[in-house]
PDB file of N, CA and C in Angstrom:
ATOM      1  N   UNK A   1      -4.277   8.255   9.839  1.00  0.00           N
ATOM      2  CA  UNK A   1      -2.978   7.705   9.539  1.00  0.00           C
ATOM      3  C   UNK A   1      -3.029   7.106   8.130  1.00  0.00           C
ATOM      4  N   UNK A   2      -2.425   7.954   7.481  1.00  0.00           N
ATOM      5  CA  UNK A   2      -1.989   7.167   6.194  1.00  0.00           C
ATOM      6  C   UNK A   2      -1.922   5.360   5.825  1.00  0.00           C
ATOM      7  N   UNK A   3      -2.292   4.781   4.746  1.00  0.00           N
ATOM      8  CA  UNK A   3      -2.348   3.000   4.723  1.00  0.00           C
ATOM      9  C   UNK A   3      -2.134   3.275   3.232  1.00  0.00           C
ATOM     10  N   UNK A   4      -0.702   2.143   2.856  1.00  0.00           N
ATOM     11  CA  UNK A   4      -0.577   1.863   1.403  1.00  0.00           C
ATOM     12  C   UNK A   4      -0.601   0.611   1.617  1.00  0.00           C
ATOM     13  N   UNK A   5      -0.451   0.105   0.880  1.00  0.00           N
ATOM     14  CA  UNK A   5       0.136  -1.592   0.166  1.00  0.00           C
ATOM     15  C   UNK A   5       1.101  -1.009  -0.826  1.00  0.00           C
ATOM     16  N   UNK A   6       2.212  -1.492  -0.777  1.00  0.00           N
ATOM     17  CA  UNK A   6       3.318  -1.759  -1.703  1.00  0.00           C
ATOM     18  C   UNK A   6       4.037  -3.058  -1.958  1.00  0.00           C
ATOM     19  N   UNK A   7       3.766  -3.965  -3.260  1.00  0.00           N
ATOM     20  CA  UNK A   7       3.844  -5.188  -3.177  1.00  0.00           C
ATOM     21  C   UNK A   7       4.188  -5.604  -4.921  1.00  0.00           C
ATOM     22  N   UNK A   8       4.463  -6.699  -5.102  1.00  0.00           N
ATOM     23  CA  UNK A   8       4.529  -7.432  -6.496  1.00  0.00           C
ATOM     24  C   UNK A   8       4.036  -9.076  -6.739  1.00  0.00           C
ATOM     25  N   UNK A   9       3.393  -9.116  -7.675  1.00  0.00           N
ATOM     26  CA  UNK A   9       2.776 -10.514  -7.769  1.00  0.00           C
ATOM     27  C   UNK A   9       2.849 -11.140  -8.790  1.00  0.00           C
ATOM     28  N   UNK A  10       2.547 -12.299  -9.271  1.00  0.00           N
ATOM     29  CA  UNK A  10       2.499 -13.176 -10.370  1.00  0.00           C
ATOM     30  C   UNK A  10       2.554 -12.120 -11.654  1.00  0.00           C
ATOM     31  N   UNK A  11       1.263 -11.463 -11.200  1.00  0.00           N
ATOM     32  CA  UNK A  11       0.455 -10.554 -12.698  1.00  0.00           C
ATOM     33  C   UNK A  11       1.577  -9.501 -13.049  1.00  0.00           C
ATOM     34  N   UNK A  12       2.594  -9.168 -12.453  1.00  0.00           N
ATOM     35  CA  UNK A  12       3.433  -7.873 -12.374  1.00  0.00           C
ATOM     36  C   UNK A  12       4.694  -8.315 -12.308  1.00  0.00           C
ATOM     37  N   UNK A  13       5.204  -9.164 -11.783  1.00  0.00           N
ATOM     38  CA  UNK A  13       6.857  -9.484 -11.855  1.00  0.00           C
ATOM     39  C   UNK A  13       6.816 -10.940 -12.407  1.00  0.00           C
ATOM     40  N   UNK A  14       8.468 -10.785 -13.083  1.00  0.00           N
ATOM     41  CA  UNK A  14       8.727 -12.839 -13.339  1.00  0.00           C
ATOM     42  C   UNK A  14       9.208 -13.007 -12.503  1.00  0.00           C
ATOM     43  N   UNK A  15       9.169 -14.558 -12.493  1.00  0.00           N
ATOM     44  CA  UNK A  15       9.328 -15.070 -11.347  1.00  0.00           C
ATOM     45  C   UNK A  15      10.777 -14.746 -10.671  1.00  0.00           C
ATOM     46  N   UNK A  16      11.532 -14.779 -11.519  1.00  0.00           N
ATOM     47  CA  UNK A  16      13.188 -14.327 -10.804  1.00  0.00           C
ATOM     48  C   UNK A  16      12.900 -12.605  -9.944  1.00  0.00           C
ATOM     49  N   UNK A  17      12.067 -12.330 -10.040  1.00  0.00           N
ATOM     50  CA  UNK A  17      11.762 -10.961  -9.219  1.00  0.00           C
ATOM     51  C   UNK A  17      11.539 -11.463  -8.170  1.00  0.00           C
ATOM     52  N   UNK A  18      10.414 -12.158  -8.708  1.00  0.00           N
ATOM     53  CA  UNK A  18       9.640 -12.628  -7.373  1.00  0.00           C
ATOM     54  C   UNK A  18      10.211 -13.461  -6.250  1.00  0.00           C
ATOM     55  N   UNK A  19      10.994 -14.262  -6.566  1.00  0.00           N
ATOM     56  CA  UNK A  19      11.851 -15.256  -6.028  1.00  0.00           C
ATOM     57  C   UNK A  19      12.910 -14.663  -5.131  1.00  0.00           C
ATOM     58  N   UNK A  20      13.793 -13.007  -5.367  1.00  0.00           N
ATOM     59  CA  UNK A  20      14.486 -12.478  -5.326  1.00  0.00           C
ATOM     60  C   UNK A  20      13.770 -12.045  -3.973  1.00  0.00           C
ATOM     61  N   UNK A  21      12.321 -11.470  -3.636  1.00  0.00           N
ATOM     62  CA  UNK A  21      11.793 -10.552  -2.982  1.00  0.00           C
ATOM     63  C   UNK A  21      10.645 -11.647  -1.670  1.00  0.00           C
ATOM     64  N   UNK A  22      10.533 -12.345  -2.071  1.00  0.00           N
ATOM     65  CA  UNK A  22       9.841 -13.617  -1.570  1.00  0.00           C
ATOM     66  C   UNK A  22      10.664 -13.787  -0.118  1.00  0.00           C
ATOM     67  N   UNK A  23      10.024 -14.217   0.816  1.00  0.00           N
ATOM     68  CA  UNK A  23      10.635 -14.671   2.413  1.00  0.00           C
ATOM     69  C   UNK A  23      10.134 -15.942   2.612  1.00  0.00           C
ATOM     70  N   UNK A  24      11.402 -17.087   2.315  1.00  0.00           N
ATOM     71  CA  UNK A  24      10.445 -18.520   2.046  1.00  0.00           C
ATOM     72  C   UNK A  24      11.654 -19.070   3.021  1.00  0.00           C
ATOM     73  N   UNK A  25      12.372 -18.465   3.401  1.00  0.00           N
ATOM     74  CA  UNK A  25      13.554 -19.524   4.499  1.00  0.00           C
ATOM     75  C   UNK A  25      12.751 -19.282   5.900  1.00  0.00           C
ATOM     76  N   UNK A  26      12.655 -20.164   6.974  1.00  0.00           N
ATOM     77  CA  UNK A  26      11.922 -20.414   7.927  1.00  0.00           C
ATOM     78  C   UNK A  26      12.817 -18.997   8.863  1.00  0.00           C
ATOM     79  N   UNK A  27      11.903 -18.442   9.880  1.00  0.00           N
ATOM     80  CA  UNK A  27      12.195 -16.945  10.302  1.00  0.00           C
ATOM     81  C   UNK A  27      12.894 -15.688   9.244  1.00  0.00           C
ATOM     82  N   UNK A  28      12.966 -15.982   8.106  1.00  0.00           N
ATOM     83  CA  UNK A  28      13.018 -14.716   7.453  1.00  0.00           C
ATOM     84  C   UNK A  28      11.992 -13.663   7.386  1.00  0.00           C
ATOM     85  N   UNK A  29      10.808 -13.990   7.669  1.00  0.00           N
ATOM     86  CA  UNK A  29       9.803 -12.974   7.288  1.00  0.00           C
ATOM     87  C   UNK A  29       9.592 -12.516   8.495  1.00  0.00           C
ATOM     88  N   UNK A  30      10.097 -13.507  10.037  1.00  0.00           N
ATOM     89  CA  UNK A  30       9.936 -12.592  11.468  1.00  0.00           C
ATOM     90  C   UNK A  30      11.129 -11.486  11.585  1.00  0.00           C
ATOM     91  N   UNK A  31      11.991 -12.194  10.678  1.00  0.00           N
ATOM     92  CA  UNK A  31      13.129 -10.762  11.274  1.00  0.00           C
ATOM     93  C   UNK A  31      12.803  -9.713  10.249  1.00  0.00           C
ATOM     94  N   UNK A  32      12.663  -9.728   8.863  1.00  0.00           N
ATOM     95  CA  UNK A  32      12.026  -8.976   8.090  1.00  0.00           C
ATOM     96  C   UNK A  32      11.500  -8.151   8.978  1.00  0.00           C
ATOM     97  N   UNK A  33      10.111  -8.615   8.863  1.00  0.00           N
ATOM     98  CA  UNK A  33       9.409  -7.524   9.609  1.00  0.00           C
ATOM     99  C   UNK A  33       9.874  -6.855  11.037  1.00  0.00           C
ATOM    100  N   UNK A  34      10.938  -7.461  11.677  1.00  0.00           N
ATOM    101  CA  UNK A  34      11.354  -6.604  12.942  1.00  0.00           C
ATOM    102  C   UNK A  34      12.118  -5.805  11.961  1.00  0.00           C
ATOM    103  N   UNK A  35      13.035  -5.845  11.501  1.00  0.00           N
ATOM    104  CA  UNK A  35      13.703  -4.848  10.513  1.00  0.00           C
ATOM    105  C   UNK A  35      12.340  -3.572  10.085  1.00  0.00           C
ATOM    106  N   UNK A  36      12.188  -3.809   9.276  1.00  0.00           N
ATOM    107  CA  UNK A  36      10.688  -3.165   8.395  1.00  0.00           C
ATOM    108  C   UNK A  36      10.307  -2.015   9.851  1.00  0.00           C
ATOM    109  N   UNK A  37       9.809  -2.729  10.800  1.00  0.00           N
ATOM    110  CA  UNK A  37       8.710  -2.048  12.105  1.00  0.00           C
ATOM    111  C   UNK A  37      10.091  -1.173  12.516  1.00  0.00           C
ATOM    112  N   UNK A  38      11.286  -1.143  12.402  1.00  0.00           N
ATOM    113  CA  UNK A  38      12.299  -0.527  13.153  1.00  0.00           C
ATOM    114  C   UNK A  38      12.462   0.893  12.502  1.00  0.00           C
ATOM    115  N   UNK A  39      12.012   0.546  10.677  1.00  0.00           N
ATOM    116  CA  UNK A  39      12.580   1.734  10.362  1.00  0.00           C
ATOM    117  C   UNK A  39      11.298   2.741   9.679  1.00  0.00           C
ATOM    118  N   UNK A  40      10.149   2.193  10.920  1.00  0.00           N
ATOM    119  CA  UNK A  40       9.027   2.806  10.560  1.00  0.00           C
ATOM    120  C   UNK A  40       8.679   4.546  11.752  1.00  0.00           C
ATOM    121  N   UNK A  41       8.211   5.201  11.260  1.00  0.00           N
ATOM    122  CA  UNK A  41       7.926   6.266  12.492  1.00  0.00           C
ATOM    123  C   UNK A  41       7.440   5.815  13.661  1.00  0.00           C
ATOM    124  N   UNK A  42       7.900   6.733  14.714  1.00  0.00           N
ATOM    125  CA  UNK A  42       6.861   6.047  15.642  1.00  0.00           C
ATOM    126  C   UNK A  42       5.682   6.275  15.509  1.00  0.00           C
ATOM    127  N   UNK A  43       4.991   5.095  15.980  1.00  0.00           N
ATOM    128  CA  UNK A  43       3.464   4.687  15.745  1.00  0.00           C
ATOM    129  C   UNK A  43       3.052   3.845  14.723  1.00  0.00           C
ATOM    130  N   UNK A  44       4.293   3.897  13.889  1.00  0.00           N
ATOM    131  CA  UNK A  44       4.131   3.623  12.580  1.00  0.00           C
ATOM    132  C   UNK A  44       3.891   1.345  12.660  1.00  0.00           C
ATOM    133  N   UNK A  45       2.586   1.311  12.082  1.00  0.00           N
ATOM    134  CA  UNK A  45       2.351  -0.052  11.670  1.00  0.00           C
ATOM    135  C   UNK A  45       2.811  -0.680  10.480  1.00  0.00           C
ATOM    136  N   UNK A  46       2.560  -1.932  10.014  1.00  0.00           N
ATOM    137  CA  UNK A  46       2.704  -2.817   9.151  1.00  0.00           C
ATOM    138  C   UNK A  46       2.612  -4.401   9.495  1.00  0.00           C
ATOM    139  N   UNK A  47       2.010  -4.794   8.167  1.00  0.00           N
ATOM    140  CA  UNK A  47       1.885  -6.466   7.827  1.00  0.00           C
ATOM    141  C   UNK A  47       2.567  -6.402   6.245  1.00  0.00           C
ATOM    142  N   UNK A  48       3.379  -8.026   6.623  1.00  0.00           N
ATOM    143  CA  UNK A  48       4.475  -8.676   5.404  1.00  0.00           C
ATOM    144  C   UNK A  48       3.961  -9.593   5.166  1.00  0.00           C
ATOM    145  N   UNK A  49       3.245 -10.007   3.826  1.00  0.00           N
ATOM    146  CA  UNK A  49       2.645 -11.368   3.212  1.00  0.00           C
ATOM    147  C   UNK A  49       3.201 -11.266   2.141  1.00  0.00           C
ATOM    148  N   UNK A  50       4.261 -12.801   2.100  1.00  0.00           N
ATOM    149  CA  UNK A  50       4.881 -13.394   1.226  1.00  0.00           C
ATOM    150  C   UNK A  50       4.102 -14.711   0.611  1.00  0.00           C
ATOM    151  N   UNK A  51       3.803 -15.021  -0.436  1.00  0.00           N
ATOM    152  CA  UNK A  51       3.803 -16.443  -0.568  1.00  0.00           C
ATOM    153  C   UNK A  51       4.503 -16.831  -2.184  1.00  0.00           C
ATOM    154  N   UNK A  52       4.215 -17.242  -2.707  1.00  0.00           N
ATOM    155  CA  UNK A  52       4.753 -17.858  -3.603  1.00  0.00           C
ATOM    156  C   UNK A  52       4.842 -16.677  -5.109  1.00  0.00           C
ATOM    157  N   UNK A  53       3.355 -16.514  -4.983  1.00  0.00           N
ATOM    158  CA  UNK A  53       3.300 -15.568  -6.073  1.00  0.00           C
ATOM    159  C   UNK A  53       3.004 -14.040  -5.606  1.00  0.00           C
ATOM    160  N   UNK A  54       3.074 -13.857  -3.918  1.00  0.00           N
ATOM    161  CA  UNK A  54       3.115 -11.969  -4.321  1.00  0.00           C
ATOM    162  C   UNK A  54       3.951 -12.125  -2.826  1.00  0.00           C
ATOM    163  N   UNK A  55       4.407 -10.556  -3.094  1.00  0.00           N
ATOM    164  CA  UNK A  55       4.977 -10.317  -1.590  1.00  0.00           C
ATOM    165  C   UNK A  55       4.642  -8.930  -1.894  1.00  0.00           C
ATOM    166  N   UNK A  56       3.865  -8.503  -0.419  1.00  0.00           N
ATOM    167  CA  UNK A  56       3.236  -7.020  -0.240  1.00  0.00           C
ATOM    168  C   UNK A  56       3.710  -7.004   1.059  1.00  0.00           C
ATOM    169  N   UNK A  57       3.800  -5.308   1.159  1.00  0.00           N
ATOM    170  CA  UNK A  57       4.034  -4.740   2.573  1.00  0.00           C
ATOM    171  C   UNK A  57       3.071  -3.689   2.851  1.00  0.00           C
ATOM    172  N   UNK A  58       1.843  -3.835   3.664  1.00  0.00           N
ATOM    173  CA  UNK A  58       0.976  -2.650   4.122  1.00  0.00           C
ATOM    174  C   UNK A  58       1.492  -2.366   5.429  1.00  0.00           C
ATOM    175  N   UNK A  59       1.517  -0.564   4.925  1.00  0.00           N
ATOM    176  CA  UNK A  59       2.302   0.045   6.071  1.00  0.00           C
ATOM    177  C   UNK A  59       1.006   1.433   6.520  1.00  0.00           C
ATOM    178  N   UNK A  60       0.787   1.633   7.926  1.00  0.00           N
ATOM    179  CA  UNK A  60       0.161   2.736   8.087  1.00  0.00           C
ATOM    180  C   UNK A  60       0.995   3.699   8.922  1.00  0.00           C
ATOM    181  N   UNK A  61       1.740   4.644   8.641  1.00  0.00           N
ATOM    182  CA  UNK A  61       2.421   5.898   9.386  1.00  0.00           C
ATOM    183  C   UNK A  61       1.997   7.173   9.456  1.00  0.00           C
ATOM    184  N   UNK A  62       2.261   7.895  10.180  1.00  0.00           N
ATOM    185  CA  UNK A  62       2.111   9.406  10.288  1.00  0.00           C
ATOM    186  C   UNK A  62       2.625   9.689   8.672  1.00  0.00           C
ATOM    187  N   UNK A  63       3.402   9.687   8.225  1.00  0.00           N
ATOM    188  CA  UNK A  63       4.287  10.292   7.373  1.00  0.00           C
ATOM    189  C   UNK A  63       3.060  10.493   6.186  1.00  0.00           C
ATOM    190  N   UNK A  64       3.471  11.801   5.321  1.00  0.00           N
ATOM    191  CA  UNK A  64       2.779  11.975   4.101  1.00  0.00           C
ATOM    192  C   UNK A  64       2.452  11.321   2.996  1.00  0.00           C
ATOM    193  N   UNK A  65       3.517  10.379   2.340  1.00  0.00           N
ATOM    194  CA  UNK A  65       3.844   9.874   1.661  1.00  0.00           C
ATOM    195  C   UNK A  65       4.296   8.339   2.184  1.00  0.00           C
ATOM    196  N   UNK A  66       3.549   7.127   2.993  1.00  0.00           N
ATOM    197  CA  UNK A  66       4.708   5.952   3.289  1.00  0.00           C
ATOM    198  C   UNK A  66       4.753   5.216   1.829  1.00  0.00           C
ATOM    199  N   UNK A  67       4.192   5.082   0.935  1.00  0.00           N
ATOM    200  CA  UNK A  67       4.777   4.280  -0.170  1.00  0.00           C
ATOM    201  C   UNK A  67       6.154   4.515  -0.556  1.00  0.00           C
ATOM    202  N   UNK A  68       6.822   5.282  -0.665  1.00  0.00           N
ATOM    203  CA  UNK A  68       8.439   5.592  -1.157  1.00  0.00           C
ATOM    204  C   UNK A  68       9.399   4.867   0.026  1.00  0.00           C
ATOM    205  N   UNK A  69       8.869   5.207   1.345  1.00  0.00           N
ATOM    206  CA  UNK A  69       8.966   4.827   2.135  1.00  0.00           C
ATOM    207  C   UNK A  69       8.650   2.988   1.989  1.00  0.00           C
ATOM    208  N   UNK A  70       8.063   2.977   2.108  1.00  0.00           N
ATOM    209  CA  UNK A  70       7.371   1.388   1.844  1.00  0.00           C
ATOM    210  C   UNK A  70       8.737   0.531   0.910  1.00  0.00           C
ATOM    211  N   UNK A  71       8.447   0.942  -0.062  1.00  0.00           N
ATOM    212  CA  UNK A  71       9.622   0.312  -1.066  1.00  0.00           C
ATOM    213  C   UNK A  71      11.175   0.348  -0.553  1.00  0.00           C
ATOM    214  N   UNK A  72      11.333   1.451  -0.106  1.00  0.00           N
ATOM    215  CA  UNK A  72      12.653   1.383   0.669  1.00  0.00           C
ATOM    216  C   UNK A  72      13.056   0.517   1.814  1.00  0.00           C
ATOM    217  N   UNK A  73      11.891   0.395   3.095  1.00  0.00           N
ATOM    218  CA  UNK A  73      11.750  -0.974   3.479  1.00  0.00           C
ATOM    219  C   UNK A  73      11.930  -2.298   3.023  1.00  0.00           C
ATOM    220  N   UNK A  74      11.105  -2.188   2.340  1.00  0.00           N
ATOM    221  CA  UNK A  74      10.888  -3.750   1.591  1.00  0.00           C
ATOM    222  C   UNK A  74      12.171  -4.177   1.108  1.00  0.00           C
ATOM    223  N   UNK A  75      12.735  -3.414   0.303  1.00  0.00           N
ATOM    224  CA  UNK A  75      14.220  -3.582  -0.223  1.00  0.00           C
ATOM    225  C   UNK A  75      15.211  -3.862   0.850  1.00  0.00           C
ATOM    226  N   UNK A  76      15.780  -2.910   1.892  1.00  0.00           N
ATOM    227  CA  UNK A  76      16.053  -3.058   2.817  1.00  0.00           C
ATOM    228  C   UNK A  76      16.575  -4.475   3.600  1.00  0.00           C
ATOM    229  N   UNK A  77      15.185  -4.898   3.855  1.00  0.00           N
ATOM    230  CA  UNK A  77      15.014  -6.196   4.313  1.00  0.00           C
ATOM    231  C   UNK A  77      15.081  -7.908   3.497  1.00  0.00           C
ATOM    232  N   UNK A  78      15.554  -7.244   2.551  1.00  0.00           N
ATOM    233  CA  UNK A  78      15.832  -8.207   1.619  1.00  0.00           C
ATOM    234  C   UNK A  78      17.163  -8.016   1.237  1.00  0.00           C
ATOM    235  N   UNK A  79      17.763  -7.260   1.304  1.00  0.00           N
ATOM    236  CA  UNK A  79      19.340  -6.346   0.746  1.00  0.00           C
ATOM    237  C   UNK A  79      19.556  -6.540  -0.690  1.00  0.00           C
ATOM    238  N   UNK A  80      18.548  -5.750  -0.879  1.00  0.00           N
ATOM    239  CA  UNK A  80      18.213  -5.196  -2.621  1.00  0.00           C
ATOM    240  C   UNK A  80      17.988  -3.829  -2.766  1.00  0.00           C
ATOM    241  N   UNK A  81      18.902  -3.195  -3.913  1.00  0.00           N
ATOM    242  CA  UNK A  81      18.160  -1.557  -4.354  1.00  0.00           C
ATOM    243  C   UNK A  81      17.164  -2.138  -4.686  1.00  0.00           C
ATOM    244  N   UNK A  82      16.176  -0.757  -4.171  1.00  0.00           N
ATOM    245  CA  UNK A  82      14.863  -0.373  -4.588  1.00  0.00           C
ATOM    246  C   UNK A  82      14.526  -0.677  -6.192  1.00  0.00           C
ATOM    247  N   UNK A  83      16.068  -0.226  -6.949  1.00  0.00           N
ATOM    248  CA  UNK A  83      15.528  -0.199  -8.300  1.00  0.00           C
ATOM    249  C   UNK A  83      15.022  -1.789  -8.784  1.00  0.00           C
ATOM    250  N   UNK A  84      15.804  -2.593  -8.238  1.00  0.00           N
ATOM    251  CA  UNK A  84      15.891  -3.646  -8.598  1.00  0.00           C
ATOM    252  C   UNK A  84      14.599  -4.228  -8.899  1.00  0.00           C
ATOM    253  N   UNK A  85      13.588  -3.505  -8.243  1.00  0.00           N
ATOM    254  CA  UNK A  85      12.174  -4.583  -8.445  1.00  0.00           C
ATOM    255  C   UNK A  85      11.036  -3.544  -8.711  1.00  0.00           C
ATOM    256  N   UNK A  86      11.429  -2.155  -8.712  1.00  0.00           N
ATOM    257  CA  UNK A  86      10.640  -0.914  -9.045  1.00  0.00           C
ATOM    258  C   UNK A  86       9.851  -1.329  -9.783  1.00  0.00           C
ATOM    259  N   UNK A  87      10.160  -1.758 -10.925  1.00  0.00           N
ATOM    260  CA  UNK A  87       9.251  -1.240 -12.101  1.00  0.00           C
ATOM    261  C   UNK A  87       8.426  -2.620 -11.988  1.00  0.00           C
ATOM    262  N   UNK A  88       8.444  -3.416 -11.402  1.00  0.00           N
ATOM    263  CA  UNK A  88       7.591  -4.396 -11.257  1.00  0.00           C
ATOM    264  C   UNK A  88       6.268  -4.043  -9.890  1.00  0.00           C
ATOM    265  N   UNK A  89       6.686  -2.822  -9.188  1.00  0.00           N
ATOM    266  CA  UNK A  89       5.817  -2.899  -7.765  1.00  0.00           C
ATOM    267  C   UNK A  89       4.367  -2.493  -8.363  1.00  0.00           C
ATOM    268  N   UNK A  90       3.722  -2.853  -7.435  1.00  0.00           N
ATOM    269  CA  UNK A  90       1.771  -1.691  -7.462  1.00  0.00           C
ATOM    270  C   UNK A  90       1.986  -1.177  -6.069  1.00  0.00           C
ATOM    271  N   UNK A  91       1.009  -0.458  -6.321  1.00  0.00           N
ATOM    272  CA  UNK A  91       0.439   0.569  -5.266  1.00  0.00           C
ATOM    273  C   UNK A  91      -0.998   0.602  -4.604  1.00  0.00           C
ATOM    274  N   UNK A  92      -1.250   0.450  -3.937  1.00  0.00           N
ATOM    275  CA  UNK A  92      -2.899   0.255  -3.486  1.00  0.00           C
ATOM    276  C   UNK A  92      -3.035   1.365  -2.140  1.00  0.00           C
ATOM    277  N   UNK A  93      -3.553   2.642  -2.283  1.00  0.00           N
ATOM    278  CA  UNK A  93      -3.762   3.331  -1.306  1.00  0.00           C
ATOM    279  C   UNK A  93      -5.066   2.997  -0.240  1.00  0.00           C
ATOM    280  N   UNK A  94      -4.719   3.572   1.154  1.00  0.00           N
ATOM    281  CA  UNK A  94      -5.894   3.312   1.606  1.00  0.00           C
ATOM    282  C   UNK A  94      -6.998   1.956   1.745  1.00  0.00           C
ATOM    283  N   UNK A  95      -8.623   2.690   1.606  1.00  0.00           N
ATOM    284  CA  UNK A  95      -9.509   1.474   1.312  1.00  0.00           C
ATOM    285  C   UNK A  95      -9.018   0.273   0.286  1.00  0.00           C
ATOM    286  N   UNK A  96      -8.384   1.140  -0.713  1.00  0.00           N
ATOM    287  CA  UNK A  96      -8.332  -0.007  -1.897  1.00  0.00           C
ATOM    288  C   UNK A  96      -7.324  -1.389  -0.859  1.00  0.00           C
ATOM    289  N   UNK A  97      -6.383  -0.852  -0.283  1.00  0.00           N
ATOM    290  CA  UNK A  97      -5.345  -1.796   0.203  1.00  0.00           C
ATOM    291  C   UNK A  97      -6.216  -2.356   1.323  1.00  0.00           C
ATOM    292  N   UNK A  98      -6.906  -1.759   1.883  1.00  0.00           N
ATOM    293  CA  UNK A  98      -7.299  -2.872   3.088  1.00  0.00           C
ATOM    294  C   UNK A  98      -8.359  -3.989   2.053  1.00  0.00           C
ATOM    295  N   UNK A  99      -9.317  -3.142   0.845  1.00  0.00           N
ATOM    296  CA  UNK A  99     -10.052  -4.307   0.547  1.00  0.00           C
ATOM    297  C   UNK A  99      -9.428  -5.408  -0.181  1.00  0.00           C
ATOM    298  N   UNK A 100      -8.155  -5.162  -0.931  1.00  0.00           N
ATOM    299  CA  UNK A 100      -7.262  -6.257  -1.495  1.00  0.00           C
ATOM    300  C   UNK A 100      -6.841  -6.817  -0.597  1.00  0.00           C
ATOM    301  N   UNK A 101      -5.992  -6.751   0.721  1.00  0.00           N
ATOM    302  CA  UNK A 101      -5.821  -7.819   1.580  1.00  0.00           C
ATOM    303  C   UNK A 101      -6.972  -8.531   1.799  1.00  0.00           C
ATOM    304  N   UNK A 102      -7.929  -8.292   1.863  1.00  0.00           N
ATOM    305  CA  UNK A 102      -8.989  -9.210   2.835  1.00  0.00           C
ATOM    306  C   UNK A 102     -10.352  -9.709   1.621  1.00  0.00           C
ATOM    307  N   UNK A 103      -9.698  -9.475   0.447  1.00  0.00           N
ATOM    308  CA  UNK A 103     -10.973 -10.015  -0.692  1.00  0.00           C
ATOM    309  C   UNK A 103     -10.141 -11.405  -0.301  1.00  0.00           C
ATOM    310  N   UNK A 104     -11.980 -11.987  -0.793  1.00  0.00           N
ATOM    311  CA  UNK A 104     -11.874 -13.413  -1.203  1.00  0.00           C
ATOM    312  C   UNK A 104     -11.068 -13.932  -2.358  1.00  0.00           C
ATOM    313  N   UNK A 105     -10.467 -15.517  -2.582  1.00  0.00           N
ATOM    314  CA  UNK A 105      -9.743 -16.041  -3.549  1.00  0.00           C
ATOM    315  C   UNK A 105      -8.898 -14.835  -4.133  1.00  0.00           C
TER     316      UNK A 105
END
């Protein structure tokens, strides 16, 4: 099963991006993610970590491609075009994305 990270952080967006894309009101990031998991394939996983300076979405689906996918979510659940924060996102396929979630500091 396919695993991206699709996300933006300090190093990559200003803060008005970030602020824009951020889930800091108390249950926004639980319904988020029920949103997000709804419009995933079936089978299809994901984790939403917001904090101050990044907000990423790792998604693992059947599908060929979930990063395009990914971003379209993410937007989605925020009720923002995609374009709006495009050119600020990264990409972390795979290993790379599981070892960036779970590195130290």
């Amino acid at each position: 099963m396919p695993l991206v990270m699709i996300g933006l952080s300090h190093q990559s967006a200003p803060v008005e991006v970030r602020e824009r894309l951020a889930f800091t009101v108390a249950g926004a990031l639980g319904e988020a993610l029920g949103q997000i998991k709804a419009g995933l394939p079936p089978g299809g996983e994901c984790v939403l970590l917001s904090t101050c300076n990044r907000t990423e979405l790792y998604v693992a689906t059947s599908a060929r491609e979930p990063d395009g996918d990914a971003a379209l979510l993410l937007a989605g659940a925020r009720g923002l075009a995609v374009g709006e924060f495009t050119p600020y996102l990264h990409e972390l396929p795979g290993h790379r994305a599981v070892h960036h979630l779970f590195r130290p500091g």
